[in-house]
Protein backbone atom coordinates (compact mmCIF):
# COMPACT_ATOMS: atom_id res chain seq x y z
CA UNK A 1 -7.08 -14.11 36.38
CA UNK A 2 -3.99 -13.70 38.83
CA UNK A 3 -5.25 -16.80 41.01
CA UNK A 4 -5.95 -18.88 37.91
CA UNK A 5 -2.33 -18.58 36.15
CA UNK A 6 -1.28 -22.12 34.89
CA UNK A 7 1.41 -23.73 32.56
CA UNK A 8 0.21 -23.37 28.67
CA UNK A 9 0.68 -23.50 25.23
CA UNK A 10 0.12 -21.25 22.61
CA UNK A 11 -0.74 -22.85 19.06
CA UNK A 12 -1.04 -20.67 15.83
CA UNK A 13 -2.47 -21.72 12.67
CA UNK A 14 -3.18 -20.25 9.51
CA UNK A 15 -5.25 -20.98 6.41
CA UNK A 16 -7.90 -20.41 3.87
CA UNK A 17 -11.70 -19.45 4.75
CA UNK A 18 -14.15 -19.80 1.63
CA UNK A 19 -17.76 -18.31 1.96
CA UNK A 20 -17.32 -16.05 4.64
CA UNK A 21 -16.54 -12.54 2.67
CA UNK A 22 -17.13 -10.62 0.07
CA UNK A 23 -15.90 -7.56 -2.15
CA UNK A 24 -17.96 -4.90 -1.59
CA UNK A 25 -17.05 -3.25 -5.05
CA UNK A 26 -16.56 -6.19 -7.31
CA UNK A 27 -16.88 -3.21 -10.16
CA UNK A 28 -14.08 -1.25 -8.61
CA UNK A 29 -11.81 -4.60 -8.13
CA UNK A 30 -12.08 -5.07 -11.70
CA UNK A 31 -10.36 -1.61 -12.52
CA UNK A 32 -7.00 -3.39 -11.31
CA UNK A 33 -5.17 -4.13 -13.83
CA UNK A 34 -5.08 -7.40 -14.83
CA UNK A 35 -1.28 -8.64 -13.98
CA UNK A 36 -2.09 -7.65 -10.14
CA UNK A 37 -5.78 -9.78 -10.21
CA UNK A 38 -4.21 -12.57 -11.88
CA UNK A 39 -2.09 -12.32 -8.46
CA UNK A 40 -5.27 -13.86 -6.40
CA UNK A 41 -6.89 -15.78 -8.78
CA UNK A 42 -6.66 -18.89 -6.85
CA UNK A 43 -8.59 -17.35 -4.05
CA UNK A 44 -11.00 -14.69 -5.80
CA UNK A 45 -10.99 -10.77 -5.28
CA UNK A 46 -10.77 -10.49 -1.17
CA UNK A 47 -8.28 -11.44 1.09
CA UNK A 48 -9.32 -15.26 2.49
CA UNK A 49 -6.15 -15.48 5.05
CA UNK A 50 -7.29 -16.49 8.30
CA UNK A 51 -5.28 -16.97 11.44
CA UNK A 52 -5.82 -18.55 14.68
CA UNK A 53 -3.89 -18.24 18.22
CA UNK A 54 -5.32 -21.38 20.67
CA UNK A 55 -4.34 -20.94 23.88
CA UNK A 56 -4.51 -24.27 26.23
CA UNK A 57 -3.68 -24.86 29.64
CA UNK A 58 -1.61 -27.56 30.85
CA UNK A 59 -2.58 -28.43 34.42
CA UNK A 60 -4.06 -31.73 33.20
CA UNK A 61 -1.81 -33.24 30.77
CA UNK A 62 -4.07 -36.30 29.33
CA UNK A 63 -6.62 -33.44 29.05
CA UNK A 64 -5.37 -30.45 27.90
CA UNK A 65 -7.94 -27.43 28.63
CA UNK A 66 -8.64 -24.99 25.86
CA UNK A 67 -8.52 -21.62 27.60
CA UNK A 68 -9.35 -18.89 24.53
CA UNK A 69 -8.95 -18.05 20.95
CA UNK A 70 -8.37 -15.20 18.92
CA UNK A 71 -8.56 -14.74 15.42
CA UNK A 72 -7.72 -12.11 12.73
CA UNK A 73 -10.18 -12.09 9.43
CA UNK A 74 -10.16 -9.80 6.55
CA UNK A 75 -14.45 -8.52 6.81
CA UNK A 76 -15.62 -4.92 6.84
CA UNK A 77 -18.82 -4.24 7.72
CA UNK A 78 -20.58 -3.19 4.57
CA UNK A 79 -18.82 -6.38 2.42
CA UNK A 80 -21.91 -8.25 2.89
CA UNK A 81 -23.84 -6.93 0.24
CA UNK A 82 -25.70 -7.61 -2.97
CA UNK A 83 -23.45 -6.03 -5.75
């Protein structure tokens, strides 16, 4: 990685992501009360926030070269279920 160091950028970028979660304990979200789920009701009962660091090298200017991504997204492991 030492040899390959280069001039970048680093982008970030946030937003919504529909489809990709889901409560596991819709029955237990429902026991909020209803001031605090009327909070989220644009965006349902889990946390859709998704963000996005781009990182792109800039040895080539007219062609910028994406190097990596990372990502941070609200999923834990037993959301996907049927309840």
């Amino acid at each position: 990685a030492y040899r390959n160091l280069q001039p970048g950028t680093i982008h970030i970028s946030q937003g919504l992501l529909f489809g990709a979660n889901r409560n596991r304990s819709p029955t237990s979200y429902l026991l909020n009360p209803k001031s605090e789920r009327d909070t989220y009701s644009d965006v349902g009962d889990t946390d859709k926030n998704m963000i996005l660091l781009k990182f792109t090298g800039l040895n080539d200017t007219t062609n910028p070269q994406l190097l990596g991504a990372l990502t941070w997204f609200a999923v834990h492991g037993t959301s996907m279920n049927n309840t």
